[in-house]
PDB file of N, CA and C in Angstrom:
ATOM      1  N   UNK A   1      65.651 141.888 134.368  1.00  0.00           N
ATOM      2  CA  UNK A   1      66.889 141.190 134.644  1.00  0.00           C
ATOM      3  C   UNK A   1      67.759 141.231 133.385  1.00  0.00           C
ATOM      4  N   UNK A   2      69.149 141.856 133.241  1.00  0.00           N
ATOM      5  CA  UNK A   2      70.017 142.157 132.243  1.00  0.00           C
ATOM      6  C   UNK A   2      70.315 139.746 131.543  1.00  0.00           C
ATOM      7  N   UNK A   3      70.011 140.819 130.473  1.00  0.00           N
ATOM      8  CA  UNK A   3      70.374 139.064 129.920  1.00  0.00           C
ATOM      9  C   UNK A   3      72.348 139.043 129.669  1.00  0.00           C
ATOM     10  N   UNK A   4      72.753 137.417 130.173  1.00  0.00           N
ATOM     11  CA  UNK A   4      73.939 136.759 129.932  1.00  0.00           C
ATOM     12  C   UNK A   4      74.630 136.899 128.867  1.00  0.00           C
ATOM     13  N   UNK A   5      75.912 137.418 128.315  1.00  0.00           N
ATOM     14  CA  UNK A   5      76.219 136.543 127.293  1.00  0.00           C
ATOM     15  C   UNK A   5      77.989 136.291 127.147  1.00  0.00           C
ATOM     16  N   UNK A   6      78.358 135.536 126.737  1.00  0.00           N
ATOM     17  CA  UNK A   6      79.307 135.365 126.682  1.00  0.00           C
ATOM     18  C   UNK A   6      80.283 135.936 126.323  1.00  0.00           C
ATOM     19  N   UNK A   7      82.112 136.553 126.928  1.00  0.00           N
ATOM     20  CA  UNK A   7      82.909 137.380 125.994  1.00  0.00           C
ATOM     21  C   UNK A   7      82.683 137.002 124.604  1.00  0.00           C
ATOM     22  N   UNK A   8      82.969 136.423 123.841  1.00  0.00           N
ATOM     23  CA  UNK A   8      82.845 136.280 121.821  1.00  0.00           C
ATOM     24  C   UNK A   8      81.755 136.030 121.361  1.00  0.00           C
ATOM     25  N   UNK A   9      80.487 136.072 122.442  1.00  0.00           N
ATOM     26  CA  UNK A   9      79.270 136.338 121.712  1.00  0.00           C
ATOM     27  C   UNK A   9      79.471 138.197 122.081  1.00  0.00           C
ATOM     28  N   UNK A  10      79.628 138.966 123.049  1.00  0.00           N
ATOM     29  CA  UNK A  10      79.586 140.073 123.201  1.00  0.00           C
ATOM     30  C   UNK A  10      80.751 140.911 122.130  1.00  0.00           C
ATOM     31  N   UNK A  11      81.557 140.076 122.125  1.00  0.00           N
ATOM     32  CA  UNK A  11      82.309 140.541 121.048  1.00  0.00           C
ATOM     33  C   UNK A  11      81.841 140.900 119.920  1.00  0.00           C
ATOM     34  N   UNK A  12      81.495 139.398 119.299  1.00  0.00           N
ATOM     35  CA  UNK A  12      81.436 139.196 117.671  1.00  0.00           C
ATOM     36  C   UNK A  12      79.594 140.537 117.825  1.00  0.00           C
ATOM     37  N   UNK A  13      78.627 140.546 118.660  1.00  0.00           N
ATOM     38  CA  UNK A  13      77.833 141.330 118.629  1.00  0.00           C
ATOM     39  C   UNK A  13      77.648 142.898 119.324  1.00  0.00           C
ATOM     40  N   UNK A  14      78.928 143.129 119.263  1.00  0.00           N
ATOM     41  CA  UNK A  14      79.115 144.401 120.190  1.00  0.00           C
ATOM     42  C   UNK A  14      78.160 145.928 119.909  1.00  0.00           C
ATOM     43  N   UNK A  15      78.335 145.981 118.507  1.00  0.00           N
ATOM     44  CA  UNK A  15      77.188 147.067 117.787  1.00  0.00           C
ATOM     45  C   UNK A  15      76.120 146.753 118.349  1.00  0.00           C
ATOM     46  N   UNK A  16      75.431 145.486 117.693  1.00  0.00           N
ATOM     47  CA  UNK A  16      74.225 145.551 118.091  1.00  0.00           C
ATOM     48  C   UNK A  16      74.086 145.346 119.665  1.00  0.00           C
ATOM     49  N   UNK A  17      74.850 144.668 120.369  1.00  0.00           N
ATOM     50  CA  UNK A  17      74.599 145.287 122.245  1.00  0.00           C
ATOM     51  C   UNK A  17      74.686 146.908 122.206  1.00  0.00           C
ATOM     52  N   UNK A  18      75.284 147.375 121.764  1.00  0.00           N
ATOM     53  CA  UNK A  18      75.125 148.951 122.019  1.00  0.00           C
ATOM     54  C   UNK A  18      73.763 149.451 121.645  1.00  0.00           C
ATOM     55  N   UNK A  19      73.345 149.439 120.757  1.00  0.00           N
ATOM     56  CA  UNK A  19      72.115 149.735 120.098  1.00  0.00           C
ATOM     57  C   UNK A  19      71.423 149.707 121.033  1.00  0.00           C
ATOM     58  N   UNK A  20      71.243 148.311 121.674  1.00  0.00           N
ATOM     59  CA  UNK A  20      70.194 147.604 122.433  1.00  0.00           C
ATOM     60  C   UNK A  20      70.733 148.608 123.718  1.00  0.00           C
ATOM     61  N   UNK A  21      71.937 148.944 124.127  1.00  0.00           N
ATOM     62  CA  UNK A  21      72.045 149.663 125.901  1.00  0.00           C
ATOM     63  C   UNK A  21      71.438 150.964 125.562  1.00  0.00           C
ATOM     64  N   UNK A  22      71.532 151.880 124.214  1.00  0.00           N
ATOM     65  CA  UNK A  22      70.671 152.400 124.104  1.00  0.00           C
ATOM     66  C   UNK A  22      69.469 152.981 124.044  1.00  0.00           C
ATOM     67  N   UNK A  23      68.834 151.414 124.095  1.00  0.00           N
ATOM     68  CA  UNK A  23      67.210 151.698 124.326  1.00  0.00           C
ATOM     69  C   UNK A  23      67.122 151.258 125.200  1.00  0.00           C
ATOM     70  N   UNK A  24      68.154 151.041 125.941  1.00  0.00           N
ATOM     71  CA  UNK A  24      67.877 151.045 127.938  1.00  0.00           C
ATOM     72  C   UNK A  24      68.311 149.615 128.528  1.00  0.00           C
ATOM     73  N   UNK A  25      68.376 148.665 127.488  1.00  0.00           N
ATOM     74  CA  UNK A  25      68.739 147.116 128.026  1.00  0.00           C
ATOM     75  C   UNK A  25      69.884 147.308 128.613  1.00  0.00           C
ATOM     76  N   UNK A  26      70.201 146.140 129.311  1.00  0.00           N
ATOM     77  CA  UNK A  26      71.145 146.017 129.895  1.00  0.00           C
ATOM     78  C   UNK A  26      71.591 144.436 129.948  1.00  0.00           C
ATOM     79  N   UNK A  27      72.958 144.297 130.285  1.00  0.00           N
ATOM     80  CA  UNK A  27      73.663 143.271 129.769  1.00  0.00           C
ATOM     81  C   UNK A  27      74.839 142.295 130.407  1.00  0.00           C
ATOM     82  N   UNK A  28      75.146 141.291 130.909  1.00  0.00           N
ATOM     83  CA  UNK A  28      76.244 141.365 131.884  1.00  0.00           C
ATOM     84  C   UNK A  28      76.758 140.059 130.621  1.00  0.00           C
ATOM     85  N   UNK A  29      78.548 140.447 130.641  1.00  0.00           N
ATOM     86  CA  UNK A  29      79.166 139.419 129.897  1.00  0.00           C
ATOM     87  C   UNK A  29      79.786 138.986 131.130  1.00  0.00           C
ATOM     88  N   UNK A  30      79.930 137.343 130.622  1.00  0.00           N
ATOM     89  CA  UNK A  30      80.838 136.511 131.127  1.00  0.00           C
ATOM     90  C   UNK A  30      81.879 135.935 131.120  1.00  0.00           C
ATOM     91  N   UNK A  31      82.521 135.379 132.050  1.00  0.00           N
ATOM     92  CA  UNK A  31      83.807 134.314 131.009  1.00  0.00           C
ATOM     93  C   UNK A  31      84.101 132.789 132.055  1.00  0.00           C
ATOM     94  N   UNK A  32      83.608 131.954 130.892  1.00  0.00           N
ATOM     95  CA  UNK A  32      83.398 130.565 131.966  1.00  0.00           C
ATOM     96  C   UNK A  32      82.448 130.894 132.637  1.00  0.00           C
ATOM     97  N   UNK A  33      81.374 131.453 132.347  1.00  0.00           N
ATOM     98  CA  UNK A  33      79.787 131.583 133.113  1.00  0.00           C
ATOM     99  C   UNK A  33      80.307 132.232 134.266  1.00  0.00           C
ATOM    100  N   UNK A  34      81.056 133.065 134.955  1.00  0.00           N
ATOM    101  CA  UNK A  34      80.959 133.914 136.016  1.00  0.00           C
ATOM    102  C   UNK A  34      81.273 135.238 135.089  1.00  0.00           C
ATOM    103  N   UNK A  35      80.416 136.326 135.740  1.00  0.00           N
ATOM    104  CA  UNK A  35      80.123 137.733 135.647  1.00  0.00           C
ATOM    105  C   UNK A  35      81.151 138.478 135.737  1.00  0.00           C
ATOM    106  N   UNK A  36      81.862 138.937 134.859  1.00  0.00           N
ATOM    107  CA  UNK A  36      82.695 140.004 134.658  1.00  0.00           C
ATOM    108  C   UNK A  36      82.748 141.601 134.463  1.00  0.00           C
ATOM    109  N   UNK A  37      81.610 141.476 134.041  1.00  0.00           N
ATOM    110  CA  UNK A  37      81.663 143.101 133.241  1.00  0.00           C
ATOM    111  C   UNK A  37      79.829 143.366 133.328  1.00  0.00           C
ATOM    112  N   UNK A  38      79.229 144.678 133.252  1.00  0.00           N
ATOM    113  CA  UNK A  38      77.777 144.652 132.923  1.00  0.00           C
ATOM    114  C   UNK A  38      77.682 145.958 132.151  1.00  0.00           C
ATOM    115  N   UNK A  39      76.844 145.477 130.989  1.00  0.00           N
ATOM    116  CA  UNK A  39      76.781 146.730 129.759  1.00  0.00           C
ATOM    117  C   UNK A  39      75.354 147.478 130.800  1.00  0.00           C
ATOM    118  N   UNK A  40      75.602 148.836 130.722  1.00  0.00           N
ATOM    119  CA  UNK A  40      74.734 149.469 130.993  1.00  0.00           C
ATOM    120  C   UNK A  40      74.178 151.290 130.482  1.00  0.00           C
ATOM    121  N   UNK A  41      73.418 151.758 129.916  1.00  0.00           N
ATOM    122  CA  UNK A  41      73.474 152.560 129.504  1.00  0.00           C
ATOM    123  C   UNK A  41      74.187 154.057 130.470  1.00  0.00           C
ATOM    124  N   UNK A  42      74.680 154.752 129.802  1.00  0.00           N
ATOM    125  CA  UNK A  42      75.429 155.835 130.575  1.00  0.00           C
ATOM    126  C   UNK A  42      74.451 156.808 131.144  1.00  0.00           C
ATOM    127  N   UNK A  43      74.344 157.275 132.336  1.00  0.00           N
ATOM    128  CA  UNK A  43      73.291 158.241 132.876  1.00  0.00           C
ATOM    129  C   UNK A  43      73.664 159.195 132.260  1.00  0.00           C
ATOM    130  N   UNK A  44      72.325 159.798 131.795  1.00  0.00           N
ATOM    131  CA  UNK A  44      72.284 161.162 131.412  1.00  0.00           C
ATOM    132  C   UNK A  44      72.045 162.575 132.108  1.00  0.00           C
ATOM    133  N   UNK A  45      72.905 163.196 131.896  1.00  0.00           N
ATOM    134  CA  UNK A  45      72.695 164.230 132.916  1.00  0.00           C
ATOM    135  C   UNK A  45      72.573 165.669 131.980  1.00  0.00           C
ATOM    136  N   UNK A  46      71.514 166.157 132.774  1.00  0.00           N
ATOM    137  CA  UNK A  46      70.998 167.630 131.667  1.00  0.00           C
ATOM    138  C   UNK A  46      71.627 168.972 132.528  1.00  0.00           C
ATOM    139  N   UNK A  47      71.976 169.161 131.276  1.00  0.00           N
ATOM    140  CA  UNK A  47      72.812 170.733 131.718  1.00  0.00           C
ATOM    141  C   UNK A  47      72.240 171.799 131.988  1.00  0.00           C
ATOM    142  N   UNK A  48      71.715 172.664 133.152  1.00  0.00           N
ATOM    143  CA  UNK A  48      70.750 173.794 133.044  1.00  0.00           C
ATOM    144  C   UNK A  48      70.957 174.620 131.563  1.00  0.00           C
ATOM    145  N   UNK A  49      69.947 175.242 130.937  1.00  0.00           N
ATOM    146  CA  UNK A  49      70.204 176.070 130.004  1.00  0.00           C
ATOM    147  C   UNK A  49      70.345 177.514 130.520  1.00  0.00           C
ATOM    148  N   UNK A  50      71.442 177.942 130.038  1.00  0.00           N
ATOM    149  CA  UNK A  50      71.368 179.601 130.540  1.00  0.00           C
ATOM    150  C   UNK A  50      71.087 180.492 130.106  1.00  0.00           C
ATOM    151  N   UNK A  51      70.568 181.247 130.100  1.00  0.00           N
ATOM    152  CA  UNK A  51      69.578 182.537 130.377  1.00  0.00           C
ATOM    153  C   UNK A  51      70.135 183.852 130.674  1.00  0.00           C
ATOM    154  N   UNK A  52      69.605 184.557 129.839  1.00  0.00           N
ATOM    155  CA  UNK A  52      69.758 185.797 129.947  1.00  0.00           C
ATOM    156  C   UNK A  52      69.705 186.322 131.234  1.00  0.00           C
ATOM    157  N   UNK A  53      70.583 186.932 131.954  1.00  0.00           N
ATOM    158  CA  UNK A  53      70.424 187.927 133.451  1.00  0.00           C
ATOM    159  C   UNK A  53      70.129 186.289 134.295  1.00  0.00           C
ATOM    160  N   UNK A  54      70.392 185.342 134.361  1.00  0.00           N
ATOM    161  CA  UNK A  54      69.907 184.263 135.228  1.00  0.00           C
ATOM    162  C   UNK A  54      70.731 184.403 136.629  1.00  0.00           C
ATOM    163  N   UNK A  55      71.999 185.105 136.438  1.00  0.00           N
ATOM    164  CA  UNK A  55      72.771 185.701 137.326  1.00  0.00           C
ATOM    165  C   UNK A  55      72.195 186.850 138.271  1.00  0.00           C
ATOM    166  N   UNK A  56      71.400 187.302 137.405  1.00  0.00           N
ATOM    167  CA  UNK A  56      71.416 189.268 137.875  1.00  0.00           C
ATOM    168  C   UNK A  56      71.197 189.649 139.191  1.00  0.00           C
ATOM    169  N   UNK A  57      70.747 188.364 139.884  1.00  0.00           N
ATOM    170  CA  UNK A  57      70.219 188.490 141.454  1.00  0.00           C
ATOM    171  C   UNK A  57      71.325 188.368 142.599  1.00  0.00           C
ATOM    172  N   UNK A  58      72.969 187.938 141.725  1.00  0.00           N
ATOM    173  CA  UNK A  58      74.139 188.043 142.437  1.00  0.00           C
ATOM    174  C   UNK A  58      74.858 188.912 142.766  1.00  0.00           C
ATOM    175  N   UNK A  59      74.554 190.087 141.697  1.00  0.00           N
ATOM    176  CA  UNK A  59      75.369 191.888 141.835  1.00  0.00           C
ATOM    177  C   UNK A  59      73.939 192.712 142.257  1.00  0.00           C
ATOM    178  N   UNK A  60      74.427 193.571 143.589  1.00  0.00           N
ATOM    179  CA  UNK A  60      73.581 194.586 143.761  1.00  0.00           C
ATOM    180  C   UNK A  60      73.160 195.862 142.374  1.00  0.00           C
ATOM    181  N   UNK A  61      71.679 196.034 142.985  1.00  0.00           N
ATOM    182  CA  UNK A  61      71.183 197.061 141.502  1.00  0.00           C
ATOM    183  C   UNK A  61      72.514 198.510 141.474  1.00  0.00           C
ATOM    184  N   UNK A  62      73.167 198.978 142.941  1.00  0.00           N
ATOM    185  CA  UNK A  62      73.826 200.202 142.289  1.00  0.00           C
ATOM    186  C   UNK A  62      75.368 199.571 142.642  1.00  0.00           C
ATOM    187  N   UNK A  63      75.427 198.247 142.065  1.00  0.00           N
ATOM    188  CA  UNK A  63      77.062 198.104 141.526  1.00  0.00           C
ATOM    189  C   UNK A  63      77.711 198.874 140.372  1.00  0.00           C
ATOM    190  N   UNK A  64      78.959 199.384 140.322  1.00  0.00           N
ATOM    191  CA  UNK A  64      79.121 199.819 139.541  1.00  0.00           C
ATOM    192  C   UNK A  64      80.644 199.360 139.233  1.00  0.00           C
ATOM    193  N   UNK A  65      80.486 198.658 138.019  1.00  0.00           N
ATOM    194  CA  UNK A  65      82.215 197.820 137.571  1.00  0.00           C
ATOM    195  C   UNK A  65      83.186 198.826 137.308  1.00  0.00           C
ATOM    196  N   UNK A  66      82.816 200.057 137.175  1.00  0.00           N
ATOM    197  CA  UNK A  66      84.179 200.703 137.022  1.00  0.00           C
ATOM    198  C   UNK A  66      84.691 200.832 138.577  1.00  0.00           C
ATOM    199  N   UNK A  67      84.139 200.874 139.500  1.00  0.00           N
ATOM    200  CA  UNK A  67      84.307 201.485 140.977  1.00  0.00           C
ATOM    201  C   UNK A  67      84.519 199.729 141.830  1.00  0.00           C
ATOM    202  N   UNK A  68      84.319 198.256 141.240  1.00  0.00           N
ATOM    203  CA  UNK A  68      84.673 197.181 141.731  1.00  0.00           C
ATOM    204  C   UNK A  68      86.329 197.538 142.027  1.00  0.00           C
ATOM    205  N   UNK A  69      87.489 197.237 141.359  1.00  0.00           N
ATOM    206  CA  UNK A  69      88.106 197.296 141.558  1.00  0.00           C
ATOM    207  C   UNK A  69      89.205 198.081 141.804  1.00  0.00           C
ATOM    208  N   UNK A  70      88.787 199.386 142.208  1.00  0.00           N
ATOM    209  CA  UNK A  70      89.443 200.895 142.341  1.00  0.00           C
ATOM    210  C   UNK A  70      90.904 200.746 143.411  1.00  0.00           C
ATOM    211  N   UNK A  71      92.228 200.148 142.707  1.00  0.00           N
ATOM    212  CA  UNK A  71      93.091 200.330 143.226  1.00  0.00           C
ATOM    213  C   UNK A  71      93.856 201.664 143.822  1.00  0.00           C
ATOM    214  N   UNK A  72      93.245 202.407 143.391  1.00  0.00           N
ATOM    215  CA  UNK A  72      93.490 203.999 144.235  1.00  0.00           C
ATOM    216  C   UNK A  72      92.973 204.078 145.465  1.00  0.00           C
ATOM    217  N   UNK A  73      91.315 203.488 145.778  1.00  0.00           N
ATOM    218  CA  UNK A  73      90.792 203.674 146.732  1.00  0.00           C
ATOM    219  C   UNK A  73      91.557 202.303 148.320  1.00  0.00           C
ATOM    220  N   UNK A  74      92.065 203.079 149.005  1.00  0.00           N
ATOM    221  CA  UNK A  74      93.210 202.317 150.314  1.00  0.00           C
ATOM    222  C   UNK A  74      92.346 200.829 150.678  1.00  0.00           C
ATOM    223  N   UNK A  75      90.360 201.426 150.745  1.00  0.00           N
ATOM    224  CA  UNK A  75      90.096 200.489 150.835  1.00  0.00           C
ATOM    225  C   UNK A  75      90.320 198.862 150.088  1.00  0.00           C
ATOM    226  N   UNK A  76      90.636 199.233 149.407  1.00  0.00           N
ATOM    227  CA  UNK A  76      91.031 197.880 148.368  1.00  0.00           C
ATOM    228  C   UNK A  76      91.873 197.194 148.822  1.00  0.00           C
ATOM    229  N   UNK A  77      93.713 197.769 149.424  1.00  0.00           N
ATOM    230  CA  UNK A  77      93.832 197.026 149.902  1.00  0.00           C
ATOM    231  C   UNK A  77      94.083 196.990 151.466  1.00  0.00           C
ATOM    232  N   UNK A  78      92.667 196.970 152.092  1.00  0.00           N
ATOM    233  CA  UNK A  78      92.511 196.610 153.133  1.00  0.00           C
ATOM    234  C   UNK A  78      93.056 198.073 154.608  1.00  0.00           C
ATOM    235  N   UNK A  79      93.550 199.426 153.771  1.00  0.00           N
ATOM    236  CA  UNK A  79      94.116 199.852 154.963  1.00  0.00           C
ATOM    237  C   UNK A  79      93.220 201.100 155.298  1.00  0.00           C
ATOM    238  N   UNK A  80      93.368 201.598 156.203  1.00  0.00           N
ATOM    239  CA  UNK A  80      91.958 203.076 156.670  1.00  0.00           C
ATOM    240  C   UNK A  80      91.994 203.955 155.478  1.00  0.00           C
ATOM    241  N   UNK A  81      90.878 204.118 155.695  1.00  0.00           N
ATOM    242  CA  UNK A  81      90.719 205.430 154.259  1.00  0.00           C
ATOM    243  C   UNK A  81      91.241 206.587 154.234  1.00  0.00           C
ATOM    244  N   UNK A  82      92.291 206.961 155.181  1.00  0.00           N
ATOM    245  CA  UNK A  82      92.966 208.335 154.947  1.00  0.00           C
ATOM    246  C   UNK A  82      94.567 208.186 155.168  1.00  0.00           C
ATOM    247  N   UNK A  83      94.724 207.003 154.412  1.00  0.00           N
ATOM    248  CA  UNK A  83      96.063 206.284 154.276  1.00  0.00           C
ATOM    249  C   UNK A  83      95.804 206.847 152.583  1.00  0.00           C
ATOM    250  N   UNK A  84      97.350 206.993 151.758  1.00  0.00           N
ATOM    251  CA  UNK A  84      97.708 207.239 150.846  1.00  0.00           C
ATOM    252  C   UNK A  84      97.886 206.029 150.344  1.00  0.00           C
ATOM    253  N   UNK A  85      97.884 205.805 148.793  1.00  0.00           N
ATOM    254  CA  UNK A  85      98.175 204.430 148.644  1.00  0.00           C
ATOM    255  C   UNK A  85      99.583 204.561 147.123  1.00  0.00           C
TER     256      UNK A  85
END
């Protein structure tokens, strides 16, 4: 259960509440004893690490980047292949 404390006790001890949400406590300030606010540590969220080729399973093995975007070839944009472009 997050312990109470008052706005100008949370004030005047704000460092050390941080410290403490750090090691996971948690905290609800008040004002006139009703609940305003609750200190809580920020979720952490882990970033996959990336990897060499972690992609490589998205481009076929006989892609070839010079031939991706071949604006000569009609197919590109969209018209029969024995259209001039």
């Amino acid at each position: 259960m997050p312990s109470t404390l008052n706005v100008a006790e949370a004030k005047a001890k704000l460092s050390e509440l941080l410290a403490r949400v750090e090691g996971g406590e948690e905290f609800i300030i008040a004002r006139a004893g009703k609940p305003i606010a609750r200190l809580v540590p920020e979720a952490v969220v882990e970033k996959p690490a990336l990897k060499a080729g972690m992609w490589r399973h998205l481009v076929p093995d006989d892609w070839n980047p010079d031939d991706a975007l071949d604006e000569d070839d009609p197919s590109f944009w969209g018209l029969p292949a024995d259209a001039e472009v």
